[in-house]
Protein backbone atom coordinates (compact mmCIF):
# COMPACT_ATOMS: atom_id res chain seq x y z
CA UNK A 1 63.73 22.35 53.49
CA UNK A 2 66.39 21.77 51.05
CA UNK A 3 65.76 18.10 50.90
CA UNK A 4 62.41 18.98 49.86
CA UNK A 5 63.47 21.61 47.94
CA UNK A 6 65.57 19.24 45.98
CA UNK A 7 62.86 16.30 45.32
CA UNK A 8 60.02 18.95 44.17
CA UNK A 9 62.32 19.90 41.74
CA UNK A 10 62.97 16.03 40.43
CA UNK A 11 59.28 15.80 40.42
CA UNK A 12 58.51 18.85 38.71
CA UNK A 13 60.36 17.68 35.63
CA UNK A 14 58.66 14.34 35.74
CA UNK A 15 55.23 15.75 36.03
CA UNK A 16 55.98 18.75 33.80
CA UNK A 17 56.93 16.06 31.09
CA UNK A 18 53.56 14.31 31.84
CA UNK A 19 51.79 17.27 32.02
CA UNK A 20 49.94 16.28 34.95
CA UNK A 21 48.06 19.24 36.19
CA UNK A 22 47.69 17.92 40.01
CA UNK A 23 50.73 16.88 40.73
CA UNK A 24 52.28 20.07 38.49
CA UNK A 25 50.44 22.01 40.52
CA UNK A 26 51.45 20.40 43.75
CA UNK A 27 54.91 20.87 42.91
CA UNK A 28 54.31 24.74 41.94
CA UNK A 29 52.92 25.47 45.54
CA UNK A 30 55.82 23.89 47.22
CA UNK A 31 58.39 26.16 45.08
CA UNK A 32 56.64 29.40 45.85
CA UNK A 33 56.20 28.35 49.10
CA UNK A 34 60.16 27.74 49.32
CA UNK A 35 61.02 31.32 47.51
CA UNK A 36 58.68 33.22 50.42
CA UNK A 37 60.77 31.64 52.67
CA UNK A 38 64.21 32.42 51.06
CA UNK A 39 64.12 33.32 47.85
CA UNK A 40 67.73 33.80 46.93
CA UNK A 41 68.75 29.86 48.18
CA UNK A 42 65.50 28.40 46.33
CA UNK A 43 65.95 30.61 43.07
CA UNK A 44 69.84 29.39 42.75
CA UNK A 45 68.80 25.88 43.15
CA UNK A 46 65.93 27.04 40.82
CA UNK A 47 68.77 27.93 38.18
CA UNK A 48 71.61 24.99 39.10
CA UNK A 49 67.85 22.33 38.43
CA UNK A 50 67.72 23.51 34.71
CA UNK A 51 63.95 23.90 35.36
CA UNK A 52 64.07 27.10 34.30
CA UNK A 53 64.21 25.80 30.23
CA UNK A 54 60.77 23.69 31.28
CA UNK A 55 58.67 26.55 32.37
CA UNK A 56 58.71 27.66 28.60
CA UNK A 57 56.60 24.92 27.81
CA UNK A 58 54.56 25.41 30.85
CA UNK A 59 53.10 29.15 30.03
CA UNK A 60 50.36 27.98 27.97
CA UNK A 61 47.04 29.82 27.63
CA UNK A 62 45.01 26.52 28.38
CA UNK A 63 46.57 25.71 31.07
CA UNK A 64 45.37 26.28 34.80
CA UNK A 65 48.81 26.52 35.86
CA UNK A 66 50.15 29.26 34.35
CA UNK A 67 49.64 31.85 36.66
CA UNK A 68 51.79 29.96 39.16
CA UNK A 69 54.56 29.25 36.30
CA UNK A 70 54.49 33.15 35.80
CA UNK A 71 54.33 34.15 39.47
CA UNK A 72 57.50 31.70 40.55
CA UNK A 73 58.99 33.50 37.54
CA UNK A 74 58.48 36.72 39.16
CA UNK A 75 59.74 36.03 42.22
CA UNK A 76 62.71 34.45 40.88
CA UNK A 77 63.61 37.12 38.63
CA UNK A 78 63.63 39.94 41.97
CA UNK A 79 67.30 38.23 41.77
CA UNK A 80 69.68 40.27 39.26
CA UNK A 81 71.58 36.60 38.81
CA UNK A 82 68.15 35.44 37.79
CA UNK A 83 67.29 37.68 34.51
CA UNK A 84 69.86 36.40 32.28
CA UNK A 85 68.87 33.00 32.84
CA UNK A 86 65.11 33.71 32.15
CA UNK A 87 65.81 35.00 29.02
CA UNK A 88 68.35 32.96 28.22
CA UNK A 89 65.97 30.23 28.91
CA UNK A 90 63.30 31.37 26.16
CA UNK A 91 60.34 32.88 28.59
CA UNK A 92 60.17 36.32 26.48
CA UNK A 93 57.98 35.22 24.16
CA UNK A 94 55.78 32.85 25.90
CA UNK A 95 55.03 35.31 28.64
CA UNK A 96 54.41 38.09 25.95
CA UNK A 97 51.97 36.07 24.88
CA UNK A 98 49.93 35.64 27.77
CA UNK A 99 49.74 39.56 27.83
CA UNK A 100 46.77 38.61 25.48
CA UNK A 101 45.48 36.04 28.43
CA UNK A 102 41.66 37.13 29.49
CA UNK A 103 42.36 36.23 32.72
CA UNK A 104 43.11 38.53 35.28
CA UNK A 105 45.81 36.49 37.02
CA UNK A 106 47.64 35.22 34.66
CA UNK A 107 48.08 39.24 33.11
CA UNK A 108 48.73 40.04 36.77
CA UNK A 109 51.38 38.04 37.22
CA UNK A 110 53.05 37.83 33.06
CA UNK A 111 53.31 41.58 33.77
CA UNK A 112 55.36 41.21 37.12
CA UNK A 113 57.60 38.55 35.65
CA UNK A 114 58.25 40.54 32.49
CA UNK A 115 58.77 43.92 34.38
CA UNK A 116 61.07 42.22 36.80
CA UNK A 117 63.38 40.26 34.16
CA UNK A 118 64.05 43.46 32.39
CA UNK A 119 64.19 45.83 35.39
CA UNK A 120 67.55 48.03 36.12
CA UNK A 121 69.51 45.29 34.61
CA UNK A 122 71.13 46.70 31.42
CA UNK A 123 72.88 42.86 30.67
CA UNK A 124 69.15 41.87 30.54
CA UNK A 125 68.22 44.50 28.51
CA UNK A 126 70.84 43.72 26.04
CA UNK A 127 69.04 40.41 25.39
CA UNK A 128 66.03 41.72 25.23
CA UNK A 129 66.96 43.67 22.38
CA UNK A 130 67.87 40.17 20.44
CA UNK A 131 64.52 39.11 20.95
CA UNK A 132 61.33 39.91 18.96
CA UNK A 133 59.92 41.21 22.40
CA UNK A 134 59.72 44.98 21.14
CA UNK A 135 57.69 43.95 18.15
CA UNK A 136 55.43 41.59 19.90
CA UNK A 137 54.44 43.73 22.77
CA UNK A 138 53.58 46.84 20.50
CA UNK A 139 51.23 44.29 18.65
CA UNK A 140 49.47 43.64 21.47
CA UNK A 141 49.39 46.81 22.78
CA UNK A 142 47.23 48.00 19.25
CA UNK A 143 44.50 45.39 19.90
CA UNK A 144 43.75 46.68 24.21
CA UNK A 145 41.43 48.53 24.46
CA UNK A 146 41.23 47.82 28.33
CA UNK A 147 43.03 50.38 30.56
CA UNK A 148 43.98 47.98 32.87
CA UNK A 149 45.88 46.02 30.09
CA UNK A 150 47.46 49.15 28.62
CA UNK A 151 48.96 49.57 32.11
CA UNK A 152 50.27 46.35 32.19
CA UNK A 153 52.09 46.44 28.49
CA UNK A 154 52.99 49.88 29.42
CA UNK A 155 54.56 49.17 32.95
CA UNK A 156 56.86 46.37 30.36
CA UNK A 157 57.92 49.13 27.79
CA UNK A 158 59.02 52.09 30.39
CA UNK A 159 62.33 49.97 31.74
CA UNK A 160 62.54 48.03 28.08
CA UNK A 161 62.84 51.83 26.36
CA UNK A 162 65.70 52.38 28.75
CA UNK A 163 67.75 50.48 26.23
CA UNK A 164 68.79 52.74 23.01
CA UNK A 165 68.59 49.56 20.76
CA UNK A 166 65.07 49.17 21.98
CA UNK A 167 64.14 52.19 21.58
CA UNK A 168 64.69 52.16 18.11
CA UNK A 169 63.06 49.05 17.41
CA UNK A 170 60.10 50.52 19.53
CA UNK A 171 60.04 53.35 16.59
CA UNK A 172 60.09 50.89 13.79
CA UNK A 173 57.50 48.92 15.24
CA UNK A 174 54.94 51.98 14.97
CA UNK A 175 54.39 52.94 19.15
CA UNK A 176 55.09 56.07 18.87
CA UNK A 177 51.68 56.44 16.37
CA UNK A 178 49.80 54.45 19.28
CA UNK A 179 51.05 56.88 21.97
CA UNK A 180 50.14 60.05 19.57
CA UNK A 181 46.76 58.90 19.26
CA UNK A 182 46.64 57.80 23.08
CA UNK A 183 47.28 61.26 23.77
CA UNK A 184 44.55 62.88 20.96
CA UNK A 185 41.82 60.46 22.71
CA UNK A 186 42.65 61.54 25.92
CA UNK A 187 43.57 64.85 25.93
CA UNK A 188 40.23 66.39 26.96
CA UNK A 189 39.14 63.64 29.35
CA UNK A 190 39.27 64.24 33.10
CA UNK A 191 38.95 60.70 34.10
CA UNK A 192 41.03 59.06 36.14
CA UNK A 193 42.18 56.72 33.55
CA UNK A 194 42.52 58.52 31.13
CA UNK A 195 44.77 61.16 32.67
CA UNK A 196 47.35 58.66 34.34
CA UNK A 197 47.09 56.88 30.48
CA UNK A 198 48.20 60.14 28.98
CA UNK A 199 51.26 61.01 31.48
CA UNK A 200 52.25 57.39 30.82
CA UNK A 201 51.94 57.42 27.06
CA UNK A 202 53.57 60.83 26.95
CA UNK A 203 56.26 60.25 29.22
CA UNK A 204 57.48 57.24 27.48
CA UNK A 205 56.75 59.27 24.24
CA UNK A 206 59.93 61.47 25.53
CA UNK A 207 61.48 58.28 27.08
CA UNK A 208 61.79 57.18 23.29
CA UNK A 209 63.45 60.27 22.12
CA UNK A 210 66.51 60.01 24.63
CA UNK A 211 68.28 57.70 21.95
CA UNK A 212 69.60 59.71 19.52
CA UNK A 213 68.73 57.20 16.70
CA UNK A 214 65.26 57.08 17.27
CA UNK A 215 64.93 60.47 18.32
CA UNK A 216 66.54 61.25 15.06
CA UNK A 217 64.54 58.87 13.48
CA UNK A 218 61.38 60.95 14.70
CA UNK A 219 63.23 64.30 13.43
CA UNK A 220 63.17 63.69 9.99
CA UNK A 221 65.08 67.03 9.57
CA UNK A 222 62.55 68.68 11.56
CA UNK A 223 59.72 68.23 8.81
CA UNK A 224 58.26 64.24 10.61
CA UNK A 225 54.76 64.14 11.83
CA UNK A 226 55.61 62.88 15.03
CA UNK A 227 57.73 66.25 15.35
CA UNK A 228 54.91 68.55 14.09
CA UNK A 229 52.65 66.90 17.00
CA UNK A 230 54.96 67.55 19.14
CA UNK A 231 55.48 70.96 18.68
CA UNK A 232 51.42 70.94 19.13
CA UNK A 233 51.45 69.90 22.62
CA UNK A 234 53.17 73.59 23.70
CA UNK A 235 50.49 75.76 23.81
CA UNK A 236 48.16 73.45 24.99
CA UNK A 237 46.14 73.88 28.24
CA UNK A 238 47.02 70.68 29.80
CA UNK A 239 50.19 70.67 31.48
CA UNK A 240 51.22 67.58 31.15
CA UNK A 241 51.15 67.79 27.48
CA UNK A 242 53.25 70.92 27.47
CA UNK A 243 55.65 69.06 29.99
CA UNK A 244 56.01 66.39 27.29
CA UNK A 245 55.85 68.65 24.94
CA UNK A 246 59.08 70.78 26.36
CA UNK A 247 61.28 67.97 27.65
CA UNK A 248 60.65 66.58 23.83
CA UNK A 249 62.24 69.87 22.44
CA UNK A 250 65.22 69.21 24.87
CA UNK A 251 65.77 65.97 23.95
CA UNK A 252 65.42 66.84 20.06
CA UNK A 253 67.79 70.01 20.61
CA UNK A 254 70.61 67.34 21.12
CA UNK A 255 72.75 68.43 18.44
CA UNK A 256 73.58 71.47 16.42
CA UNK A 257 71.87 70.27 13.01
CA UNK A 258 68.19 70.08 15.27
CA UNK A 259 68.55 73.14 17.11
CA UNK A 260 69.48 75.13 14.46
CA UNK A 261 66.23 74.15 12.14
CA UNK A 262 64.34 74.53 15.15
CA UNK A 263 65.35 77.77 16.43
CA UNK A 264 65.06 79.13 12.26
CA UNK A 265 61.58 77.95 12.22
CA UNK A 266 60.02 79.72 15.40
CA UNK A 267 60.32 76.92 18.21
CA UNK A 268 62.05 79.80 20.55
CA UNK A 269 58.44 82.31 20.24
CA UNK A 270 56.67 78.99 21.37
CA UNK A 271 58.37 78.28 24.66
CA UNK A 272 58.91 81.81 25.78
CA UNK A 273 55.00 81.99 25.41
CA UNK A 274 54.74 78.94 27.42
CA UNK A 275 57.18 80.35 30.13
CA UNK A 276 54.85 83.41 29.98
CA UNK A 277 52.09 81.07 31.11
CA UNK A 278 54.08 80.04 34.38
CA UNK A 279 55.64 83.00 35.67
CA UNK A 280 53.10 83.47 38.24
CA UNK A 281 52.55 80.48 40.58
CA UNK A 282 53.14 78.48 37.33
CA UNK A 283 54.12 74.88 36.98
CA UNK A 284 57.71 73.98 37.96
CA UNK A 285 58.16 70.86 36.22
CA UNK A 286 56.88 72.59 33.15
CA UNK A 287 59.18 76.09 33.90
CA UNK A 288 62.23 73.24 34.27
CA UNK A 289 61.45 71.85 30.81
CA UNK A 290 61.20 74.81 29.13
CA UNK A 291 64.03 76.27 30.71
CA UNK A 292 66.06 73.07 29.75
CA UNK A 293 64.95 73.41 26.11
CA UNK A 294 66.18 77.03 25.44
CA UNK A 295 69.16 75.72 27.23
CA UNK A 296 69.86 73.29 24.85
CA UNK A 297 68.86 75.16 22.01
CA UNK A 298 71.32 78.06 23.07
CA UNK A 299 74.57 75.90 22.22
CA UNK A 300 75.09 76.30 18.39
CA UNK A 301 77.19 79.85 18.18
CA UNK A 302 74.60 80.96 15.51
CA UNK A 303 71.60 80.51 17.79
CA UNK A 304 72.87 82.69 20.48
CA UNK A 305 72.54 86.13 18.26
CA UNK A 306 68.82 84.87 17.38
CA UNK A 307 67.89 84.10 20.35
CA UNK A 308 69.18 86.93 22.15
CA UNK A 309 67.30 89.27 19.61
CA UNK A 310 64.16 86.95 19.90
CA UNK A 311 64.20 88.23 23.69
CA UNK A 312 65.21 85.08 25.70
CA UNK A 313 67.12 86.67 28.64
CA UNK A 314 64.39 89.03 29.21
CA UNK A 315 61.63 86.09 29.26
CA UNK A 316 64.67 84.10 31.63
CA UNK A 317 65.13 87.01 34.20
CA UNK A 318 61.13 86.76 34.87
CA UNK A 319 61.99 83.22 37.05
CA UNK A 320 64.85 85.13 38.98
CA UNK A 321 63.03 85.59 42.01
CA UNK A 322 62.40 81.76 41.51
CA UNK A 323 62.99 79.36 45.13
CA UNK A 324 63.06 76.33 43.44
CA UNK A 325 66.81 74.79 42.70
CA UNK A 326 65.78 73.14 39.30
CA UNK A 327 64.43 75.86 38.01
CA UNK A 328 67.39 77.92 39.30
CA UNK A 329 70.08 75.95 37.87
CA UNK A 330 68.24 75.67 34.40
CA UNK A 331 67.70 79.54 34.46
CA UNK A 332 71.79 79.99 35.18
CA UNK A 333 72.87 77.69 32.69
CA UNK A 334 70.44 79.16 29.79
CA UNK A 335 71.86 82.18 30.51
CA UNK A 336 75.21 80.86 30.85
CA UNK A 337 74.95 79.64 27.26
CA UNK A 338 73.64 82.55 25.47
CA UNK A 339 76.57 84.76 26.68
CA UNK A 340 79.04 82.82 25.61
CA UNK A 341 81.22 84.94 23.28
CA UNK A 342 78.19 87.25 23.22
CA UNK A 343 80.52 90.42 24.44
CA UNK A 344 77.57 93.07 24.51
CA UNK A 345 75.05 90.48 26.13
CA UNK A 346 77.47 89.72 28.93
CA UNK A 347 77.98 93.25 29.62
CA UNK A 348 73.84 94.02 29.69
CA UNK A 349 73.20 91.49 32.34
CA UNK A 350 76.59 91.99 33.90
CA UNK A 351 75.41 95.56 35.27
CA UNK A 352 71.99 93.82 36.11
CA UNK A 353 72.57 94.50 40.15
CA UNK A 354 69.04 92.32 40.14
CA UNK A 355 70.43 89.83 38.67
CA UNK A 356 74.41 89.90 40.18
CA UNK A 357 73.15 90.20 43.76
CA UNK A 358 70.63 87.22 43.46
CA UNK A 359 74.01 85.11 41.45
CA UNK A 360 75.88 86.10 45.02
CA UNK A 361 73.62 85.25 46.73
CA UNK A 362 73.03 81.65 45.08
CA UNK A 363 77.28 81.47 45.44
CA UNK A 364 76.07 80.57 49.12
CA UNK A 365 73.38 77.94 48.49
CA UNK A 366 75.80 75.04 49.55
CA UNK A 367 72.80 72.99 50.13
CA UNK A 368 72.09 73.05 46.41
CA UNK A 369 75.70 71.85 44.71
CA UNK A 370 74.42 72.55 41.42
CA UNK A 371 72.89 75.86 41.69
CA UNK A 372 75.87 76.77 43.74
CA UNK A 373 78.44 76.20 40.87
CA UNK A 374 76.07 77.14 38.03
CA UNK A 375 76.08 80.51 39.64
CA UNK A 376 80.18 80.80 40.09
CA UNK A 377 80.31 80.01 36.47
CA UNK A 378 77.88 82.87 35.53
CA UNK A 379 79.28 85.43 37.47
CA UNK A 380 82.83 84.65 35.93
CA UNK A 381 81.42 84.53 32.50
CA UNK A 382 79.91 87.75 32.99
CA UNK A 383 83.49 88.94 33.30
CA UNK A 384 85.31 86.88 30.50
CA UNK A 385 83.11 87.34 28.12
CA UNK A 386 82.51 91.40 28.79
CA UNK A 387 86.06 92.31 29.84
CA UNK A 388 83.60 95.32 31.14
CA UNK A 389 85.24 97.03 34.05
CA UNK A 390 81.24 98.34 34.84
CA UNK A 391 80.64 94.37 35.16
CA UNK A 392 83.67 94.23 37.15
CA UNK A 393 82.74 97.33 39.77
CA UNK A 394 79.15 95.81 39.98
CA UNK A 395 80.21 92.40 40.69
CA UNK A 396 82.80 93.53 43.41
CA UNK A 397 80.24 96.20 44.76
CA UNK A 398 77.49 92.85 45.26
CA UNK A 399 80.18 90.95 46.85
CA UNK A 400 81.13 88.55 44.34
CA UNK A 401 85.13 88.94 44.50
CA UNK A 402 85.05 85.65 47.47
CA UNK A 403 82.95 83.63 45.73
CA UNK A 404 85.31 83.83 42.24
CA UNK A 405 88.30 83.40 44.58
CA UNK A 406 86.59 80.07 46.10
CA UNK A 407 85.85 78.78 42.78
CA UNK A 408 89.48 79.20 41.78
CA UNK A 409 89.73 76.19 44.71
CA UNK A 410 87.06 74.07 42.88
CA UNK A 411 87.58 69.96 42.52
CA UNK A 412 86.22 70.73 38.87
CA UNK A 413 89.28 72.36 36.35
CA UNK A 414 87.33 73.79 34.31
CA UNK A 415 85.87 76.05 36.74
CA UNK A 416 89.25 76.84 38.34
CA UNK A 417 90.40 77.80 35.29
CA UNK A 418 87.40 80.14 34.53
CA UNK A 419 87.68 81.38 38.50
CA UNK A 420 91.33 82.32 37.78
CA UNK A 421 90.70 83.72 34.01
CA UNK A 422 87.89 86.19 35.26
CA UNK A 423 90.56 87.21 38.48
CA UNK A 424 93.26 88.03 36.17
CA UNK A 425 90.71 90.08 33.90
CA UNK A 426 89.72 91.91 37.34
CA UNK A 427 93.35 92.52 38.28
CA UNK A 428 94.26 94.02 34.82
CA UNK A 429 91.06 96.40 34.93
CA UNK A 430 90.13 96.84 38.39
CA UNK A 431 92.80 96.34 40.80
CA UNK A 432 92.03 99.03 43.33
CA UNK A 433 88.90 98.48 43.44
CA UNK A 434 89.11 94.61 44.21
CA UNK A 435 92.28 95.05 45.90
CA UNK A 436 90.58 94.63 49.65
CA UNK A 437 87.98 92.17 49.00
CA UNK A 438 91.44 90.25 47.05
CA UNK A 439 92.84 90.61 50.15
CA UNK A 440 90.11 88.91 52.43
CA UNK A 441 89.72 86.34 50.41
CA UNK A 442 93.29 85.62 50.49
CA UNK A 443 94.00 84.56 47.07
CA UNK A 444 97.29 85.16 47.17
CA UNK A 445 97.52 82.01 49.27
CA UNK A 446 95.55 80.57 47.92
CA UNK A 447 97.82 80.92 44.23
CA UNK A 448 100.56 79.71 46.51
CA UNK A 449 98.56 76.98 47.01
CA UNK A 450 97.79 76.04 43.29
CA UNK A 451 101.32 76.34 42.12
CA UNK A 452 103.05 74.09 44.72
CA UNK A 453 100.78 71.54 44.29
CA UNK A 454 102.13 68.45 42.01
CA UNK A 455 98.14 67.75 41.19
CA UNK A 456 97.79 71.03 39.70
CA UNK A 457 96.89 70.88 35.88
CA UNK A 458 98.87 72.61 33.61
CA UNK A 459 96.16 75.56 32.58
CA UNK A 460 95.84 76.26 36.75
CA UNK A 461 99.70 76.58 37.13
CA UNK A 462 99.36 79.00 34.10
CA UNK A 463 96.61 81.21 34.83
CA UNK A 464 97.92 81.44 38.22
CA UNK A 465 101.34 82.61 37.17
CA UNK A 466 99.42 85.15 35.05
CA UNK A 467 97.15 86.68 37.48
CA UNK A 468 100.26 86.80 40.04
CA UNK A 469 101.68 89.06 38.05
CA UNK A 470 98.49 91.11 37.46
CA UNK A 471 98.41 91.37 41.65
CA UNK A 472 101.89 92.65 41.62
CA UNK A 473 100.23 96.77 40.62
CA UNK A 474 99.13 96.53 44.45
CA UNK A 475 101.33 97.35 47.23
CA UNK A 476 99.69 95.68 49.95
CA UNK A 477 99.03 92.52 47.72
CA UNK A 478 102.80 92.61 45.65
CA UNK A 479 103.89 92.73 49.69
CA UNK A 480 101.62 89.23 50.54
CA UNK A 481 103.34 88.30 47.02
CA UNK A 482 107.02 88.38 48.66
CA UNK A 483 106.75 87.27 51.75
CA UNK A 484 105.69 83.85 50.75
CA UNK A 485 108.57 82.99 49.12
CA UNK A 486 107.00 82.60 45.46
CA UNK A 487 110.43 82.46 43.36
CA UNK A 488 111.38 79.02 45.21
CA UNK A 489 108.15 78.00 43.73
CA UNK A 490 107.90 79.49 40.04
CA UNK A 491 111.47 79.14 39.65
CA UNK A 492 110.69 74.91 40.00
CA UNK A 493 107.85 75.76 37.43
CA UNK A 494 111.04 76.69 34.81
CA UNK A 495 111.21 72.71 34.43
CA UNK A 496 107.96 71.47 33.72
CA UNK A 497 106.91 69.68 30.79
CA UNK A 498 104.43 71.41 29.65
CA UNK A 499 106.39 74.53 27.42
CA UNK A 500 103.41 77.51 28.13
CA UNK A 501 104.01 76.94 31.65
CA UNK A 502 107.94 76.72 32.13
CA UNK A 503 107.81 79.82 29.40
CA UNK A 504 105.23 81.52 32.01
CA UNK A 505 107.28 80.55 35.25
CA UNK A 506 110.81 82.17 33.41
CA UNK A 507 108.58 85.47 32.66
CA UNK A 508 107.16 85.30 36.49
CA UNK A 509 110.23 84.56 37.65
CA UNK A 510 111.98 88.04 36.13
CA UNK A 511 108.83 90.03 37.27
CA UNK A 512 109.23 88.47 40.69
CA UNK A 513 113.33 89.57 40.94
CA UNK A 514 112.64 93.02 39.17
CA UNK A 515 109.98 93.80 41.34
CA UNK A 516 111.74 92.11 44.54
């Protein structure tokens, strides 16, 4: 086979220079043949031939080989080594071109070899983005009228918009006005059609604004038509316009400047209505979306007030009794956000017992990683941001003390540190209460743990020297304190480089002999 391998590829670039169409196509057969056998071997001799730079030449409209040029591109380009090569070797424009082809084939196959060159290979993509491809296939896709040939064009742009630099020149080259009025014409239609050509023409609508150039681009300080339109697809009746619509918001509420505007100018009112339209048996891609855009739009310190005012938590709480993880962890962290430094907030939906006992509950949905740690992080920002001892006796009255106490154990720092933070808040304002479930848990160990361990980051060895001292009000727990030895190990601490612990450890370390 490679013998034969080897002379169709001499003979191809005889005949390809001759342009004779038997013998081309001859040739053709025998290479496709070859990649069905093994594709890898026959697409690296493909490359190491240089026939690659001949095809080019090859993809012509008149010719009655290009379908075969275009489907041994294709097949060649299932090869991540391949796609570099192909574009490299000038085959972006001439295949783009046959996207205008009449014939069925040919678009059947230009469409495969485009959507595999530029599939999950970012190096690709990179090229692509040096090339007038963008511009060309938004041309084209003005002048179809055909479904079949939007499909095609589209199933090129979805993994070309990956790129951010091709998203932008996607925006400059006026899709995003094709895909507006792709959605307008098909908004009402129930055809087949027409409702898989509006999830793909809205979908890649939001694909576009994940690069914060041309999703700023779009913005235009929140007064751009595209924007406006946008905002018109919430309280629509088709939900996959309001999905669109939602994960849109999201992606525009990406930085303070957006969400701001947006939240001033009544975007907040518009997705709590359009969470009021899924609370029962509603849509959980569209609950997610929504749920992700409040989210997003709670981050700015002066949108938490507003939105807290506007009535968010209440309209949140409604998707508590929720069984669906996405919508679960997007309802924790919305909440999350709005409490932040929200003191009077924190303490409102700290004495929810609704609300705490499902959070303890999720602390124990370790199939579900996500909602799992979303819901440690709530329950101790309940606490740090309240410094309510009612918070404190309803969270250790639901069972919560264990789960705060694992969390202090957490791979993640920042959520040992808020484990340990909210402990040391309990221990200052609820020690008696706590004091059993403190016990069971065995944090006291488990600080043992923390502070003899080299790996330890500075703000753990801290906070744990803090809340050790906070334990030492109980007898049975100030007992657990001394018989594991903790001067040997705070007195070490005195060293360390970092000067708020070694200050910490010589301030332990005299509560630990007084109290010895």
């Amino acid at each position: 086979m490679a013998d034969n391998l080897s002379d169709t590829l001499k003979k191809l670039k005889i005949t390809a220079a001759d342009r004779t169409e038997d013998s081309l196509e001859g040739c053709l057969d025998c290479l496709l043949q070859a990649l069905a056998q093994n594709n890898t071997e026959t697409s690296e001799k493909i490359q190491g031939s240089g026939i690659l730079q001949l095809f080019a030449s090859l993809l012509t409209p008149q010719s009655s080989c290009t379908a075969k040029v275009a489907n041994i591109i294709a097949e060649v380009a299932k090869n991540e080594f391949m796609r570099i090569p192909c574009v490299d070797a000038g085959l972006i424009s001439p295949l783009v071109q046959l996207l205008n082809s009449k014939d069925q084939e040919v678009l059947l196959q230009t469409g495969r070899a485009l959507g595999n060159i530029c599939y999950d290979s970012q190096s690709s993509k990179e090229q692509f983005a040096s090339t007038s491809i963008a511009e060309e296939l938004v041309k084209l896709f003005k002048k179809q009228i055909e479904h079949d040939k939007r499909e095609m064009i589209f199933e090129v742009l979805a993994p070309l918009a990956e790129n951010d630099a091709i998203k932008l020149q996607l925006v400059e080259a006026g899709l995003v006005e094709c895909l507006l009025e792709i959605v307008q014409q098909k908004v009402d239609s129930d055809k087949e059609d027409d409702v898989a050509e509006l999830k793909t023409g809205s979908d890649l609508m939001v694909l576009l604004l994940l690069g914060d150039e041309s999703m700023q681009k779009l913005f235009e300080g929140g007064k751009g038509s595209v924007f406006q339109r946008v905002l018109s697809w919430i309280p629509s009746n088709n939900h996959q316009l309001q999905l669109a619509g939602a994960l849109a918001i999201a992606n525009f509420a990406r930085n303070d400047g957006n969400c701001i505007h947006m939240v001033d100018n009544g975007i907040v009112e518009k997705l709590m209505d359009l969470l009021d339209r899924h609370v029962e048996d509603g849509n959980v891609t569209v609950q997610h979306a929504a749920l992700s855009a409040l989210r997003n739009l709670a981050i700015p310190v002066i949108n938490k007030a507003k939105m807290l005012t506007a009535g968010v938590t209440e309209a949140v709480l409604k998707f508590l009794k929720s069984e669906m993880p996405p919508v679960q962890f997007k309802l924790l962290g919305t909440l999350r956000m709005l409490i932040d430094a929200q003191a009077e907030a924190a303490e409102q939906l700290g004495k929810n017992v609704k609300l705490v006992k499902r959070l303890v509950e999720w602390c124990e949905a370790k199939d579900h990683a996500g909602v799992m740690g979303e819901s440690n992080r709530l329950l101790s920002a309940l606490i740090r941001h309240s410094k309510s001892k009612d918070v404190i006796k309803t969270i250790i009255q639901s069972g919560g003390i264990k789960h705060l106490v694992t969390m202090a154990t957490s791979e993640h720092v920042i959520m040992q540190n808020e484990a340990l933070v909210a402990l040391a808040l309990i221990a200052a304002l609820e020690l008696g209460t706590a004091e059993k479930d403190l016990e069971s848990a065995k944090l006291v160990q488990i600080l043992h743990r923390l502070l003899a361990d080299e790996r330890s980051a500075p703000e753990i060895k801290y906070n744990s020297m803090v809340l050790i001292c906070a334990l030492m009000g109980s007898e049975s727990l100030h007992k657990e304190v001394q018989d594991l030895a903790f001067l040997d190990v705070v007195s070490k601490l005195r060293s360390h480089e970092n000067k708020s612990v070694s200050q910490q450890a010589s301030l332990t370390e005299q509560r630990l002999t007084v109290e010895s």
